[in-house]
N, C-alpha and C. Protein backbone atom coordinates (compact mmCIF):
# COMPACT_ATOMS: atom_id res chain seq x y z
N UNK A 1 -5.17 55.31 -47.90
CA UNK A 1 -4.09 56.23 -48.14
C UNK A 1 -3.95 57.25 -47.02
N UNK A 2 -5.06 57.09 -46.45
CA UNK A 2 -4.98 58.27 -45.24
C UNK A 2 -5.29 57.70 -43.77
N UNK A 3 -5.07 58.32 -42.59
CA UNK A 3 -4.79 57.57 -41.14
C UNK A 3 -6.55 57.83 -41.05
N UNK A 4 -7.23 58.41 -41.78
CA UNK A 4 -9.00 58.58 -41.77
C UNK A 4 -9.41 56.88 -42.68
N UNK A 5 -8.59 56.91 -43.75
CA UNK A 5 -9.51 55.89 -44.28
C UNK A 5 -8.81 54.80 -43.72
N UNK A 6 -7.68 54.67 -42.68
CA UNK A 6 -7.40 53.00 -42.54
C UNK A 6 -8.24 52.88 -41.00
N UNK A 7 -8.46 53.99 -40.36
CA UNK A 7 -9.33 53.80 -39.19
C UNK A 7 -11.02 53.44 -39.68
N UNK A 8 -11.31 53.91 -40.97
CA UNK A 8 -12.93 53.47 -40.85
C UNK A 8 -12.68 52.25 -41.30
N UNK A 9 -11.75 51.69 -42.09
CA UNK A 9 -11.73 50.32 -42.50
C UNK A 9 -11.83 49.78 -41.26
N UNK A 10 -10.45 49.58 -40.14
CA UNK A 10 -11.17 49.29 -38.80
C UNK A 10 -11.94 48.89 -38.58
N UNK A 11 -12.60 50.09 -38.37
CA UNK A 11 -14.34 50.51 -37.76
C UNK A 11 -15.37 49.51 -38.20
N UNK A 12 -14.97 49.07 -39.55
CA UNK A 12 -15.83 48.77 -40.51
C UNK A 12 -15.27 46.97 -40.28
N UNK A 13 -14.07 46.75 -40.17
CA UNK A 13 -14.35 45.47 -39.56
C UNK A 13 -15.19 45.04 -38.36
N UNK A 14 -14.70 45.99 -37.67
CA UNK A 14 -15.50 45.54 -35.75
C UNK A 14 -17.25 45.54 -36.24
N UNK A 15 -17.27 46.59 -37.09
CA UNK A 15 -19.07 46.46 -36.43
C UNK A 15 -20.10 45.86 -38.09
N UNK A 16 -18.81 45.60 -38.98
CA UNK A 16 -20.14 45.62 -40.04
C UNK A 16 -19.73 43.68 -40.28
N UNK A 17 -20.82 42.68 -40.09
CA UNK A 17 -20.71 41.57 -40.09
C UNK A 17 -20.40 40.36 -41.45
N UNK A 18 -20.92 41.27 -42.05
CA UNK A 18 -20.54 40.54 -43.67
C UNK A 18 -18.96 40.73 -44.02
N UNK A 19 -18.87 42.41 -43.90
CA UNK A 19 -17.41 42.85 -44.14
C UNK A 19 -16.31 41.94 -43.35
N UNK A 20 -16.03 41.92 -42.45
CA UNK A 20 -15.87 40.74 -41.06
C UNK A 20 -15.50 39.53 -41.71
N UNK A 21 -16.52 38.78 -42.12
CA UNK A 21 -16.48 37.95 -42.54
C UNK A 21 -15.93 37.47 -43.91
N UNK A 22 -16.28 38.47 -45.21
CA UNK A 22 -15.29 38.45 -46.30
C UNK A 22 -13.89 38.83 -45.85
N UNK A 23 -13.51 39.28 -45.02
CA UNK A 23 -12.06 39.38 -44.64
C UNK A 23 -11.57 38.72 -43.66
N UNK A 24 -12.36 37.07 -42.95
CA UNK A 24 -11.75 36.56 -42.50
C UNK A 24 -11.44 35.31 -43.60
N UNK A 25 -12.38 35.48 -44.66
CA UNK A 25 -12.26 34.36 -45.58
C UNK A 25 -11.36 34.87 -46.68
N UNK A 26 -11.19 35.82 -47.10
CA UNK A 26 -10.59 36.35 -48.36
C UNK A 26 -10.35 37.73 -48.01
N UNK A 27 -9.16 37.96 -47.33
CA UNK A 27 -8.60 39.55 -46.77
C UNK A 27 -8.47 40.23 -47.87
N UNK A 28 -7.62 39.72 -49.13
CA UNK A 28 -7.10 40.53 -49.97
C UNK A 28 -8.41 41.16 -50.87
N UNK A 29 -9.29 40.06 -51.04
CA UNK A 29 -10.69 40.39 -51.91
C UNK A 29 -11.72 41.45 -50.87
N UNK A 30 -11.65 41.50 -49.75
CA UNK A 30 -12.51 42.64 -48.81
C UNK A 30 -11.71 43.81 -48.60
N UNK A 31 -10.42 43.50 -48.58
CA UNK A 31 -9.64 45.19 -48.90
C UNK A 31 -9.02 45.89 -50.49
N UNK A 32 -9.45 45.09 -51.20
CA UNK A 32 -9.59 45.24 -52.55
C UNK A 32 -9.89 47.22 -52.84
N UNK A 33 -11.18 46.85 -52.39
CA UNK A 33 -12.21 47.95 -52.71
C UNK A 33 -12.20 49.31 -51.27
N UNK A 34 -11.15 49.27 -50.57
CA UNK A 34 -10.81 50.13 -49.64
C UNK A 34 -9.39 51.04 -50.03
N UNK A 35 -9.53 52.26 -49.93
CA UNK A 35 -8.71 53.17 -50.31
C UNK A 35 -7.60 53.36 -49.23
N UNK A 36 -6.97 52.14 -49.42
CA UNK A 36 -5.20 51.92 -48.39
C UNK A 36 -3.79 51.76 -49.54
N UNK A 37 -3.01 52.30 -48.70
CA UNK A 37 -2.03 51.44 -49.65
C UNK A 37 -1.63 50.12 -49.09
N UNK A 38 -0.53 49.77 -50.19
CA UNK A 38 -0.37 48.26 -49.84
C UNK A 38 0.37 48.11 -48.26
N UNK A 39 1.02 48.75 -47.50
CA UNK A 39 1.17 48.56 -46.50
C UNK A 39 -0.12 48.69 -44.99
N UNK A 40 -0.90 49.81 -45.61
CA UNK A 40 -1.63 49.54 -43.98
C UNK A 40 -2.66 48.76 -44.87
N UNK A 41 -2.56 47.85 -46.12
CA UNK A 41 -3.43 46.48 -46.09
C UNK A 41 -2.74 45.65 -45.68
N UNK A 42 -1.38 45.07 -45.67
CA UNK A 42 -0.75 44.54 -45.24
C UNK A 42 -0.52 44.25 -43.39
N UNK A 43 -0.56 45.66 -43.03
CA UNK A 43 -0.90 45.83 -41.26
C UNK A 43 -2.40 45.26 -41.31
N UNK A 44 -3.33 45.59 -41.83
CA UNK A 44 -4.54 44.69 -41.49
C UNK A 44 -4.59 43.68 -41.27
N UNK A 45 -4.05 42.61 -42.44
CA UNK A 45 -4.02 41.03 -42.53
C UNK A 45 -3.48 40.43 -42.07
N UNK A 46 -2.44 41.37 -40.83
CA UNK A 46 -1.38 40.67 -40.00
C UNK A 46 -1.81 41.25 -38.17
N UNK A 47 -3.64 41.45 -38.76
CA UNK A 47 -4.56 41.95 -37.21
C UNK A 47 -4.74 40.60 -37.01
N UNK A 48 -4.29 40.43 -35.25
CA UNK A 48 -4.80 39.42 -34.49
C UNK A 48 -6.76 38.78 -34.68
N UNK A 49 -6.65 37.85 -35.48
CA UNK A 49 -8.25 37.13 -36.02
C UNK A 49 -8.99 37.02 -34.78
N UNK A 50 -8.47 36.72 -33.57
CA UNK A 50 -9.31 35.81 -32.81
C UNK A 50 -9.70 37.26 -32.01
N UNK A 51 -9.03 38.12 -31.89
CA UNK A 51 -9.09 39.23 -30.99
C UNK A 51 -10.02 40.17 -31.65
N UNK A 52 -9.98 40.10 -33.29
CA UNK A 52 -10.98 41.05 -34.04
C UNK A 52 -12.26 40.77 -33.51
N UNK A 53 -12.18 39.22 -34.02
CA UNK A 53 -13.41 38.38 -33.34
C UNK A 53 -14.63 38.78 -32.08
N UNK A 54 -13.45 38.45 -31.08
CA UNK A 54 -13.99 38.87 -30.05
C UNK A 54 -14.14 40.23 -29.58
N UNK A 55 -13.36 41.31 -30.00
CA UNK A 55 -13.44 42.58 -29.66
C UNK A 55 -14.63 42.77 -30.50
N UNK A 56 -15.34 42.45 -31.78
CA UNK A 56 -16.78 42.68 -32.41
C UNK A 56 -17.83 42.21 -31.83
N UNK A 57 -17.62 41.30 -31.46
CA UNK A 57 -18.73 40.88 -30.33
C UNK A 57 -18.48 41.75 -29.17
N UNK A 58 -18.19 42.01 -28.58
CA UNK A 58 -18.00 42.84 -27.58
C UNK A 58 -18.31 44.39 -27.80
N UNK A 59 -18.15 44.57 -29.08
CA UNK A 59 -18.99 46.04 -29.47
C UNK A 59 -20.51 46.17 -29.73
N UNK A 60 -20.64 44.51 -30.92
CA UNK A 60 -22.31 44.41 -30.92
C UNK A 60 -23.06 44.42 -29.46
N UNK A 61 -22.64 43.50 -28.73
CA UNK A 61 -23.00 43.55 -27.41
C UNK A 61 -23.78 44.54 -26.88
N UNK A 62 -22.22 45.51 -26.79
CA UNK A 62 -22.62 47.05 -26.01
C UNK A 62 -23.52 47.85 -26.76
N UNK A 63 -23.27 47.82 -27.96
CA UNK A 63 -24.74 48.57 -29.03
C UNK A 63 -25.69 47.80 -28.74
N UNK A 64 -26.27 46.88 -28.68
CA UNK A 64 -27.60 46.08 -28.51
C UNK A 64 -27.52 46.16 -26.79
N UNK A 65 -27.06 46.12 -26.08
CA UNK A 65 -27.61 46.77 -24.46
C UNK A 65 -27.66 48.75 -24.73
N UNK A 66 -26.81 48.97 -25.35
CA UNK A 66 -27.18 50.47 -25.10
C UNK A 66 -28.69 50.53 -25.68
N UNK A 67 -29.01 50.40 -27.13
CA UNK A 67 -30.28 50.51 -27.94
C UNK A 67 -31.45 49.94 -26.70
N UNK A 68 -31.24 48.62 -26.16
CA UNK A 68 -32.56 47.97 -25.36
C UNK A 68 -32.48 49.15 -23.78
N UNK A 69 -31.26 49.59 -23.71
CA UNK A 69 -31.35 51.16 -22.40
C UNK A 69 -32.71 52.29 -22.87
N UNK A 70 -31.58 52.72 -24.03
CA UNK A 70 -32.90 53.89 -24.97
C UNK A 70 -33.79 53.61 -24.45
N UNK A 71 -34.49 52.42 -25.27
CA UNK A 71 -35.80 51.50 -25.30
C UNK A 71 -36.66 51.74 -24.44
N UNK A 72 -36.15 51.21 -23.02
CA UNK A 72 -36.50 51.05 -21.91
C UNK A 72 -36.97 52.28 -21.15
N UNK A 73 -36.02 53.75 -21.50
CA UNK A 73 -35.85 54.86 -21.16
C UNK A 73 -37.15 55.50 -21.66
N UNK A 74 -37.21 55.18 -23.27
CA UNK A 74 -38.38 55.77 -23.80
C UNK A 74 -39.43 55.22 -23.05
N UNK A 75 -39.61 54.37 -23.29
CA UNK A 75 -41.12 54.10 -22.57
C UNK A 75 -41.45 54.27 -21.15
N UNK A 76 -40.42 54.40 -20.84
CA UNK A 76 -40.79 54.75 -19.23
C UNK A 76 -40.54 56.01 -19.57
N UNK A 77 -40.29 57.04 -20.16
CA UNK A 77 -41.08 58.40 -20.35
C UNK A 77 -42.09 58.62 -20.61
N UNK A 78 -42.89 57.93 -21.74
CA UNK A 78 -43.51 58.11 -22.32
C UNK A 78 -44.92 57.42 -21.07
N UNK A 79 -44.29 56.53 -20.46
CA UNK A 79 -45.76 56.20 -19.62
C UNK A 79 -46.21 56.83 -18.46
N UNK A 80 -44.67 57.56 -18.09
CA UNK A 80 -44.58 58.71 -16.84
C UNK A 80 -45.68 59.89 -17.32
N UNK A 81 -45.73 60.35 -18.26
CA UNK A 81 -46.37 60.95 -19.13
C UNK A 81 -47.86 60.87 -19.02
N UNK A 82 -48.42 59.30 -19.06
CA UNK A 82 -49.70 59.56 -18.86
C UNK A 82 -50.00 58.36 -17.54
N UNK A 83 -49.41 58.91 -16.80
CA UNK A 83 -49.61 58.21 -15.17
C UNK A 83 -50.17 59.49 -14.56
């Protein structure tokens, strides 16, 4: 109902994988339980599939290289530390 809750729905396609997936199999049953009206559910189910697709991979991606950066960052503090 609000330009807040149709952006986390969004959000919530690109990065959450189950959600993703019940709404490439059954849109109407994964936006069921999301607080839209019937038009920006309607703008959802008429989002380019193949582009959701790939634009989510392309976010997991960058979260799993940023997290293994951290990673990397930490411990090479942490060993600077006792060098």
């Amino acid at each position: 109902m609000s330009a807040q809750s149709f952006e986390l729905t969004l959000a919530r396609l690109y990065t959450d994988q189950a959600f993703r997936q019940l709404f490439l199999a059954a849109p109407e049953k994964a936006l069921a339980e999301c607080d839209l009206s019937m038009d920006e559910k309607t703008q959802l189910m008429t989002i380019d599939k193949a582009g959701l697709i790939m634009a989510a991979h392309s976010f997991m991606h960058k979260r799993h290289k940023r997290k293994r950066s951290l990673k990397a960052r930490l411990v090479n503090f942490i060993l600077a530390l006792f060098a």
